[in-house]
N, C-alpha and C. Protein backbone atom coordinates (compact mmCIF):
# COMPACT_ATOMS: atom_id res chain seq x y z
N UNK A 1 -10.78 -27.48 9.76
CA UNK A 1 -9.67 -27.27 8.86
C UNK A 1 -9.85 -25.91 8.19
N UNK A 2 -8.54 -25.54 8.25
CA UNK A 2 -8.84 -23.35 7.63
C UNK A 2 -8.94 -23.68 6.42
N UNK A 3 -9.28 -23.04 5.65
CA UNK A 3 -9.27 -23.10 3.77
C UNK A 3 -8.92 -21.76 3.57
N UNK A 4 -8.37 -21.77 1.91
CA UNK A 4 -7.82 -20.67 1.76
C UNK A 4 -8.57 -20.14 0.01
N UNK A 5 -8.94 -18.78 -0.17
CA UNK A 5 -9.56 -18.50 -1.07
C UNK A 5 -8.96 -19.11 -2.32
N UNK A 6 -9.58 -19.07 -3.48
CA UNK A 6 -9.08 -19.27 -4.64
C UNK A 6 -9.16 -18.87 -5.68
N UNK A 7 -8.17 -18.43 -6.65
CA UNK A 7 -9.06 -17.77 -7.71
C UNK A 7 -9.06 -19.04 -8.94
N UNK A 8 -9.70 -18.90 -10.04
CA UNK A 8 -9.74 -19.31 -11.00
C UNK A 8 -9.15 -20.50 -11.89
N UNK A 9 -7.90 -20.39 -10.97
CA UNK A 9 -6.81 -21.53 -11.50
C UNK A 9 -6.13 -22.12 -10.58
N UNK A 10 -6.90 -22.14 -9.56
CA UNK A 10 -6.87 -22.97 -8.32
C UNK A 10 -5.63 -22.24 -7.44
N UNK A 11 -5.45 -21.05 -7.96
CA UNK A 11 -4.26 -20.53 -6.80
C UNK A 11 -4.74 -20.12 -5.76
N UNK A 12 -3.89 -19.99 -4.59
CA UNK A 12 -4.77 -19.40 -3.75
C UNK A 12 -4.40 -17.72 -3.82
N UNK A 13 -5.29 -16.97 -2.87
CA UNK A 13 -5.44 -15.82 -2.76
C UNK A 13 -4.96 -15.18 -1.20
N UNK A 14 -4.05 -14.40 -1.10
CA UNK A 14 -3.62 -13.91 0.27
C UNK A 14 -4.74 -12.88 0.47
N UNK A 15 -5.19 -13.01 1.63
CA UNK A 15 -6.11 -11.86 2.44
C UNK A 15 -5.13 -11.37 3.06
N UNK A 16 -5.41 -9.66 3.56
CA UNK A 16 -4.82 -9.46 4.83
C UNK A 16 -5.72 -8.36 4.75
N UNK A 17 -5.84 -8.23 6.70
CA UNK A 17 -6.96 -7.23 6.63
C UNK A 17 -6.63 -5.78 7.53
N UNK A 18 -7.26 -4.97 6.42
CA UNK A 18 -6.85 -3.16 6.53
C UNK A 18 -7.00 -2.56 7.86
N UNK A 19 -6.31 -1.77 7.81
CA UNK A 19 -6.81 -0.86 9.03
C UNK A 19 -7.06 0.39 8.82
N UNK A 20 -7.58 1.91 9.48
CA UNK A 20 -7.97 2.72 8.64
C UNK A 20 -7.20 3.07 7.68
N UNK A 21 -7.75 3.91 6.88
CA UNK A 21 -6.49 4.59 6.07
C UNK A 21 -6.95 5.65 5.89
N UNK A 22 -5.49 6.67 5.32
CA UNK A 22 -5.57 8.13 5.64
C UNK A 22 -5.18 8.46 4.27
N UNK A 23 -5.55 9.72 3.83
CA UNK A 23 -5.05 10.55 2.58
C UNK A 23 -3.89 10.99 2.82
N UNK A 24 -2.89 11.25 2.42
CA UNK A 24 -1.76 12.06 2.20
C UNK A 24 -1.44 12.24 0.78
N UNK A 25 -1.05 13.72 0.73
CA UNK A 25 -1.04 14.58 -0.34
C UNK A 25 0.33 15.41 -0.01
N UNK A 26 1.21 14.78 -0.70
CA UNK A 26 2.53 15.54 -1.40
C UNK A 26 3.33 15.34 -0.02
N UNK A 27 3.52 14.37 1.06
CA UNK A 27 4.16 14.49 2.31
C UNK A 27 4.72 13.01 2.62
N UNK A 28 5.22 12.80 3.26
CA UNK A 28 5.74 11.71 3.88
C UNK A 28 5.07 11.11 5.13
N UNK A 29 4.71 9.81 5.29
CA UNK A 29 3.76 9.39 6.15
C UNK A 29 4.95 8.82 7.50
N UNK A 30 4.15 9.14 9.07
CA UNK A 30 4.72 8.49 10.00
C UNK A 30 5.59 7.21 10.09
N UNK A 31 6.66 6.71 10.90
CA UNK A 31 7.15 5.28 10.18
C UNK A 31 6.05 4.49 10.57
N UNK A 32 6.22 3.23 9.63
CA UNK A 32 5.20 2.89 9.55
C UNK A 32 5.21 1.02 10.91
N UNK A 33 4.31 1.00 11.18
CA UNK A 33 4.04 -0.02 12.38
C UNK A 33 3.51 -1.37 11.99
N UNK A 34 3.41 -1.50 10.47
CA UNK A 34 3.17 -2.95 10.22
C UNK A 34 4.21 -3.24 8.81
N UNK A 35 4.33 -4.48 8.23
CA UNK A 35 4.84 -4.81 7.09
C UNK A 35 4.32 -4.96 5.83
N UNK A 36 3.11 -4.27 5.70
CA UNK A 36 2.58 -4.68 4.15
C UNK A 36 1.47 -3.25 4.61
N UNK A 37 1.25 -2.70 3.37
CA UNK A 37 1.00 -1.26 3.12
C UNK A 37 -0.08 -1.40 1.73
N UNK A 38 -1.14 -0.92 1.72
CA UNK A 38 -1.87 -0.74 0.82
C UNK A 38 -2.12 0.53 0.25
N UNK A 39 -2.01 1.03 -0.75
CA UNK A 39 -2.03 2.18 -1.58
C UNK A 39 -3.25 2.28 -2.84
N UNK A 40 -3.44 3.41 -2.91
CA UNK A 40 -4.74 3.49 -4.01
C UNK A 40 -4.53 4.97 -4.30
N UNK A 41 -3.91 5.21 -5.52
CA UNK A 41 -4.22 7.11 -5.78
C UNK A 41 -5.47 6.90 -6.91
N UNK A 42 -6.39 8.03 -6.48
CA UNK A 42 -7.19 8.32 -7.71
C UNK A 42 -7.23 8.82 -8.74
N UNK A 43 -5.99 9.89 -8.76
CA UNK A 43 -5.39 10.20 -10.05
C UNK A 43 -4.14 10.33 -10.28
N UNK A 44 -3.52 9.17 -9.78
CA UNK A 44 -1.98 8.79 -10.26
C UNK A 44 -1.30 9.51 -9.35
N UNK A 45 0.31 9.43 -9.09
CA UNK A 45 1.09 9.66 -8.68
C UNK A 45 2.21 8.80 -9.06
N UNK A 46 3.14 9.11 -7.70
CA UNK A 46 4.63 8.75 -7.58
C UNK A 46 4.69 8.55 -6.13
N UNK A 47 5.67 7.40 -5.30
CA UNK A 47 5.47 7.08 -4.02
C UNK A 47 7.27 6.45 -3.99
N UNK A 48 7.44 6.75 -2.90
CA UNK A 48 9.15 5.73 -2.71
C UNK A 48 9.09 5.45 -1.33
N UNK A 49 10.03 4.72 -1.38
CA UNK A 49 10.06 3.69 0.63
C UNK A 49 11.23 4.18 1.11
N UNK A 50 11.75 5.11 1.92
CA UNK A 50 12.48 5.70 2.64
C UNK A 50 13.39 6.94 1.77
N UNK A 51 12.78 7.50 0.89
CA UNK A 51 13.36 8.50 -0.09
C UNK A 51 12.52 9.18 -0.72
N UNK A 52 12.97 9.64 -2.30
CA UNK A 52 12.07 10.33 -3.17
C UNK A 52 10.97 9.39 -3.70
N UNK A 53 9.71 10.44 -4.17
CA UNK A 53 8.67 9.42 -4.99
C UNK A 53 9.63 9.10 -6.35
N UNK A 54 9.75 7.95 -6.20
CA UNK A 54 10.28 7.48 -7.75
C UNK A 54 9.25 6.47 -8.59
N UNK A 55 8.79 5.72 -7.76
CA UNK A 55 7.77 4.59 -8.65
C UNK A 55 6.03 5.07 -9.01
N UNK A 56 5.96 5.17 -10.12
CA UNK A 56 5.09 5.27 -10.67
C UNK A 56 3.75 4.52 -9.89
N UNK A 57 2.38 4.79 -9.69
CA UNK A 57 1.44 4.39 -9.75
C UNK A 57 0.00 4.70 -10.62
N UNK A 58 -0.62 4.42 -11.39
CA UNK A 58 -1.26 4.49 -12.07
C UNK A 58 -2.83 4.95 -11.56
N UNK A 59 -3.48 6.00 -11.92
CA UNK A 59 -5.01 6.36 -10.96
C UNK A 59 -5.54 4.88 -11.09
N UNK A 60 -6.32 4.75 -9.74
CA UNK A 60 -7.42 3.80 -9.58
C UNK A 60 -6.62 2.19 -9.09
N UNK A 61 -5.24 2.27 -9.87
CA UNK A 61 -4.25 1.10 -9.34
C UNK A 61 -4.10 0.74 -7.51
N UNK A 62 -4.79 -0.36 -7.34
CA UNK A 62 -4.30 -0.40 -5.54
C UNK A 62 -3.08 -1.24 -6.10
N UNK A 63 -2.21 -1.09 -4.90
CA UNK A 63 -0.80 -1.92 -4.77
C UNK A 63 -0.55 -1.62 -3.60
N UNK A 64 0.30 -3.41 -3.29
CA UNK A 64 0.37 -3.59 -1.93
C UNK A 64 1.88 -3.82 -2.25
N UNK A 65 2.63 -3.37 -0.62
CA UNK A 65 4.26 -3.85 -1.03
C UNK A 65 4.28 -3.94 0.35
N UNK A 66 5.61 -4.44 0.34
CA UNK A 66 6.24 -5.04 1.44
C UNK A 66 7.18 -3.85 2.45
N UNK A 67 7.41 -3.84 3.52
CA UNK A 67 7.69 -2.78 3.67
C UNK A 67 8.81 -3.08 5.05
N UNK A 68 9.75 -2.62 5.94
CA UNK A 68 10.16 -3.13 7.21
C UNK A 68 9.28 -2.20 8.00
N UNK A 69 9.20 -2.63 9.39
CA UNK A 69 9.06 -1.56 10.59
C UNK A 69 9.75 -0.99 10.34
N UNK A 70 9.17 0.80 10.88
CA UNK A 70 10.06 1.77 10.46
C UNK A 70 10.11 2.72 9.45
N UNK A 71 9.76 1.60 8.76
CA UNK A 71 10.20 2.52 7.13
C UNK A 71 8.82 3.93 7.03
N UNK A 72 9.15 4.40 6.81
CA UNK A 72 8.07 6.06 5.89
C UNK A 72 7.74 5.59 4.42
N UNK A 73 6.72 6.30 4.25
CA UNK A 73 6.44 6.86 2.42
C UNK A 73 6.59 7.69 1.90
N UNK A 74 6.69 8.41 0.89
CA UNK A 74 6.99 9.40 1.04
C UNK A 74 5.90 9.43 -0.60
N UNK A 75 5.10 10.78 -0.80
CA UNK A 75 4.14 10.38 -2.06
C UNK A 75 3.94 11.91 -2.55
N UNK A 76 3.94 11.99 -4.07
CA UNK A 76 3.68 13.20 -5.12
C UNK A 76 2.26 13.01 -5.38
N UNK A 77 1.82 13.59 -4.77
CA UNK A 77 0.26 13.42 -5.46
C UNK A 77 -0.71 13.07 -4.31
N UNK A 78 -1.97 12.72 -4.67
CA UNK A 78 -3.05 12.31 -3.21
C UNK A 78 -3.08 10.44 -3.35
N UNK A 79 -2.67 10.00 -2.00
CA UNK A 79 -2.75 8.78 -2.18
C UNK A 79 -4.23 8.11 -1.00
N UNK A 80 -4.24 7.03 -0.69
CA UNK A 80 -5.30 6.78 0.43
C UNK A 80 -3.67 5.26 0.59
N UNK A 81 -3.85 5.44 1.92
CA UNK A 81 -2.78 4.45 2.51
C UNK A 81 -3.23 3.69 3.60
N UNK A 82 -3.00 2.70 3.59
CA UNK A 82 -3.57 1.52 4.49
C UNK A 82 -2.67 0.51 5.41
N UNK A 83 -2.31 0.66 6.28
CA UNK A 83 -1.56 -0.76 7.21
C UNK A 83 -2.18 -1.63 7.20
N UNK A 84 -1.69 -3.01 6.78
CA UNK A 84 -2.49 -3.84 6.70
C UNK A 84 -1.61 -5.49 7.79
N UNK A 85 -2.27 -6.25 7.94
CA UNK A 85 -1.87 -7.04 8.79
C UNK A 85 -2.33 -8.89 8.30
């Protein structure tokens, strides 16, 4: 029987696991080939999903979003970006 992680208050916890990831600095990334995207800037930025960086990210903040096949990033600042599966 699979089990699924848990944190603290008995929720569970989604894994999904990375594949490499690349820096990009002030450019728009290839479209992208999976649906969920991991992000980490080290000293902040701005990032948007098929347009301008509009959403804020905070240094040291990872965030994961949802994304279609297809879609680009597009990012102000140095990010580390991850396809994840």
């Amino acid at each position: 029987m699979a089990t699924q992680a848990q944190d603290s208050n008995s929720g569970t916890i989604p894994v999904v696991k990375p594949s490499s990831a690349i820096d990009y600095n002030g450019t728009t990334t290839p479209p992208l080939t999976s649906n969920v995207v991991r992000m980490v800037s080290t000293a902040g930025g701005k990032y948007g999903v098929n347009g301008t960086a509009t959403v804020d990210l905070p240094a040291g903040v990872v965030e994961y979003i949802r994304v279609e096949y297809g879609d680009t990033i597009t990012v102000s600042g140095t990010f580390n970006i991850s396809e994840v599966s």
